[in-house]
C-alpha atoms as a PDB file:
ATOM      1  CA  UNK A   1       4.258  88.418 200.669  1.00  0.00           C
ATOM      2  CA  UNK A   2       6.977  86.174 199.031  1.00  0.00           C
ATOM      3  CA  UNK A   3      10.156  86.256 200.833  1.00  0.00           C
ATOM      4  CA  UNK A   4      13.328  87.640 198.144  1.00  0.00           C
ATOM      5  CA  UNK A   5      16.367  85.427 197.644  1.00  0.00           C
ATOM      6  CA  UNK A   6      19.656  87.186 198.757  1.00  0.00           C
ATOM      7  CA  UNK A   7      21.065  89.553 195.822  1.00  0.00           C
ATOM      8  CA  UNK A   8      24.607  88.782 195.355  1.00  0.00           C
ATOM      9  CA  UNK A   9      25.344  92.272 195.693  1.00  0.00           C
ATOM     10  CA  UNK A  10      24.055  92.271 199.433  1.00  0.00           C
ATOM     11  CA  UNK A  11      21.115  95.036 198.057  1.00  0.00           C
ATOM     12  CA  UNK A  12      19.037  96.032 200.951  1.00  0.00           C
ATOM     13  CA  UNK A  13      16.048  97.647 198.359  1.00  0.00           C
ATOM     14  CA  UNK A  14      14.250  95.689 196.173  1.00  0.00           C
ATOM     15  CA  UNK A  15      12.356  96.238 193.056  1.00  0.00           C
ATOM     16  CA  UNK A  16       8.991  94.556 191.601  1.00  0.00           C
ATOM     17  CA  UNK A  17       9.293  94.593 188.362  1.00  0.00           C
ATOM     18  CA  UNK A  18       7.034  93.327 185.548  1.00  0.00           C
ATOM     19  CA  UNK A  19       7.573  89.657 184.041  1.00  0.00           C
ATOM     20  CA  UNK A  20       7.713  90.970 180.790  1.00  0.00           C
ATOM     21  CA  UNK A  21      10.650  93.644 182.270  1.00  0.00           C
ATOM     22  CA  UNK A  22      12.290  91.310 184.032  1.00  0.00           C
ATOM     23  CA  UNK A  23      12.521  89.125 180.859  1.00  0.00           C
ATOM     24  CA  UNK A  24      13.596  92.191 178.739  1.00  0.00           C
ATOM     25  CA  UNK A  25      16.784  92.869 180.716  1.00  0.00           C
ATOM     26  CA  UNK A  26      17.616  89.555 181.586  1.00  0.00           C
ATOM     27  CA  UNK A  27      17.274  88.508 177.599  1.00  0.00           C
ATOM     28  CA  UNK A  28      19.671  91.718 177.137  1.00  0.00           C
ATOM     29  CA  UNK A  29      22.488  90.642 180.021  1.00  0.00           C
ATOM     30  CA  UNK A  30      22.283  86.982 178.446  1.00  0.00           C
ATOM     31  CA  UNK A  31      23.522  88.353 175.524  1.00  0.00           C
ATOM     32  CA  UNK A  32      26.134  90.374 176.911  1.00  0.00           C
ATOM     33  CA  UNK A  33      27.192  87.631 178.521  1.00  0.00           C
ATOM     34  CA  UNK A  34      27.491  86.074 175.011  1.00  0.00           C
ATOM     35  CA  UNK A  35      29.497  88.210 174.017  1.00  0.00           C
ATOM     36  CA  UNK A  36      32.012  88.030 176.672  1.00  0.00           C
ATOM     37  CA  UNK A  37      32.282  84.615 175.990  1.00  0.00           C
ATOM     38  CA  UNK A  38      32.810  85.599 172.549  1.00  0.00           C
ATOM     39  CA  UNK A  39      36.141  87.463 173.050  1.00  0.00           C
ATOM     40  CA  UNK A  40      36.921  84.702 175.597  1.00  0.00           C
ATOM     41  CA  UNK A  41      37.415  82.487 173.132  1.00  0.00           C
ATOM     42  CA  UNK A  42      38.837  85.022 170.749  1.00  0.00           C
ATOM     43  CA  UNK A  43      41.536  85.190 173.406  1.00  0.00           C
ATOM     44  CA  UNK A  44      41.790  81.840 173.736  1.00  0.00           C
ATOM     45  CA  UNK A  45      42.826  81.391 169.556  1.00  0.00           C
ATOM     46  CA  UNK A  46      44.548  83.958 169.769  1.00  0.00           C
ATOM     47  CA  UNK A  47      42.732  86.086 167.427  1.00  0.00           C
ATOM     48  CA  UNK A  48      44.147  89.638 166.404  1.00  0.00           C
ATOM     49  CA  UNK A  49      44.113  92.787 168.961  1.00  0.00           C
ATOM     50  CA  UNK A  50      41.669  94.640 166.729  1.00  0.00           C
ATOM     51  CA  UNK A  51      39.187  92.266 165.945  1.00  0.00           C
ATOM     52  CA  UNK A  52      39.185  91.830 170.396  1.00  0.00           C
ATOM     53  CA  UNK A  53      38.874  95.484 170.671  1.00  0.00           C
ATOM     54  CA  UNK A  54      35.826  95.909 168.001  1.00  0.00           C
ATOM     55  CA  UNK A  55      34.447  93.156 170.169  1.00  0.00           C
ATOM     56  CA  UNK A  56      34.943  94.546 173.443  1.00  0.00           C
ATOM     57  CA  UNK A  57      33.223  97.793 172.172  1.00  0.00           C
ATOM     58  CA  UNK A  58      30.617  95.909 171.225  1.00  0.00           C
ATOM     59  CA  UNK A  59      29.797  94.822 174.532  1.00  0.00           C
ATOM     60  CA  UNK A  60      30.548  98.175 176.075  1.00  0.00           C
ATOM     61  CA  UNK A  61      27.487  99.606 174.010  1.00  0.00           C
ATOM     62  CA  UNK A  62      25.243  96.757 174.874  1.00  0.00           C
ATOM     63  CA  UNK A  63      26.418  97.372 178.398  1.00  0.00           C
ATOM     64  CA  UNK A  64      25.387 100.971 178.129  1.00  0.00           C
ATOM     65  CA  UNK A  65      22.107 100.347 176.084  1.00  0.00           C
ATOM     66  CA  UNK A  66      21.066  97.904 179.208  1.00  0.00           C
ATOM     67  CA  UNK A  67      21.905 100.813 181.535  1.00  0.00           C
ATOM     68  CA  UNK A  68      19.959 103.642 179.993  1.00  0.00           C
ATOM     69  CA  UNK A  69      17.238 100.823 179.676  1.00  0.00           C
ATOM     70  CA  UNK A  70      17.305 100.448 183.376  1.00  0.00           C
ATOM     71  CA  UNK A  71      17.774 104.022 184.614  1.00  0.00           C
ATOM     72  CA  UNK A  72      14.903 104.882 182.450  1.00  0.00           C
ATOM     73  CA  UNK A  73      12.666 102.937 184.663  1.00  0.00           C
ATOM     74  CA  UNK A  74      14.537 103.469 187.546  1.00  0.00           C
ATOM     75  CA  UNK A  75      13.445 107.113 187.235  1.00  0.00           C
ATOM     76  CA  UNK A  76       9.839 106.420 185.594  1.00  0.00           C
ATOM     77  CA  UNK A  77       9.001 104.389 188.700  1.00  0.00           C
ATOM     78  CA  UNK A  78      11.067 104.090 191.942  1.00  0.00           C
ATOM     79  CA  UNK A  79      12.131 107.667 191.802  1.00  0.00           C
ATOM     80  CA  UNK A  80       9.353 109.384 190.686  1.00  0.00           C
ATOM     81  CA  UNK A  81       7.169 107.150 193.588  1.00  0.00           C
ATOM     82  CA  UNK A  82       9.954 108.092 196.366  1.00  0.00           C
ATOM     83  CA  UNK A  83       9.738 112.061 195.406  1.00  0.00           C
ATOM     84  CA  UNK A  84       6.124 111.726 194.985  1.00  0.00           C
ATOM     85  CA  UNK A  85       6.502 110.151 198.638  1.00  0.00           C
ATOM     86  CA  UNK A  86       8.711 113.041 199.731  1.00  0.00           C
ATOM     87  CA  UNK A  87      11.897 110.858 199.959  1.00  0.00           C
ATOM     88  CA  UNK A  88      14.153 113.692 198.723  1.00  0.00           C
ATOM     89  CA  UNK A  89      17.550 111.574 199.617  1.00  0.00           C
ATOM     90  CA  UNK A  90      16.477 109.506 196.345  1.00  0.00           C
ATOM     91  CA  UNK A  91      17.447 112.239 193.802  1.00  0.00           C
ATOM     92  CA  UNK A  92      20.872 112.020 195.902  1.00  0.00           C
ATOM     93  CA  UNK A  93      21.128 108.708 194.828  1.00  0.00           C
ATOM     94  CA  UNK A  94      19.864 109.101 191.756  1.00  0.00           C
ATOM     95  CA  UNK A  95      23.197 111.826 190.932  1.00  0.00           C
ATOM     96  CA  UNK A  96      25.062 109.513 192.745  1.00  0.00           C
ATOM     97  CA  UNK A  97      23.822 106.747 190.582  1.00  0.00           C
ATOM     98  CA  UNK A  98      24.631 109.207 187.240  1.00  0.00           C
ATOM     99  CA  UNK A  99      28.218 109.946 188.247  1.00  0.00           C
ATOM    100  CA  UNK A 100      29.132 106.543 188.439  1.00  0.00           C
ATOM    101  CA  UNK A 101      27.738 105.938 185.240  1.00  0.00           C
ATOM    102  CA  UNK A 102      29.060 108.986 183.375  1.00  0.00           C
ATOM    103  CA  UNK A 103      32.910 107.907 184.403  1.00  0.00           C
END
């Protein structure tokens, strides 16, 4: 078995995920972060408050797109596996997981 790099986030689980999933998210987060740079600069010239804001909603929806994305699979594979496993404390997380997201 391959040994994982550190995740920034200090994650103790890990998830396999396709190459073809991986590639999918990351292309999605790549241009999010596109974006951002994107109202950076707008910033930067001083462009007008609405034209930011449009921008920065934007983003918010990609941001939200990528998460629905994610929890979709989240729940298609890790949690269905870990209640099929009998690892109730996962649909804790998983409400845990929705709360957050729902702020």
């Amino acid at each position: 078995m391959s040994e994982k790099k550190a995740c920034p986030c200090c994650c103790e689980k890990h998830t396999a995920r396709s190459e073809e999933e991986k590639k999918k998210l990351i292309n999605r987060l790549k241009r999010i972060e596109g974006q951002i740079r994107g109202i950076i600069g707008m910033m930067e010239n001083d462009a007008y408050c609405n034209d930011i804001l449009v921008q920065s909603a934007a983003v918010n929806a990609a941001v939200n797109a990528f998460n629905k994305e994610l929890l979709a699979s989240h729940i298609r594979t890790c949690v269905a596996r870990d209640i099929r496993e009998g690892k109730d404390e996962t649909i804790d997380e998983l409400v845990a997981t929705l709360q957050k997201l729902m702020k």
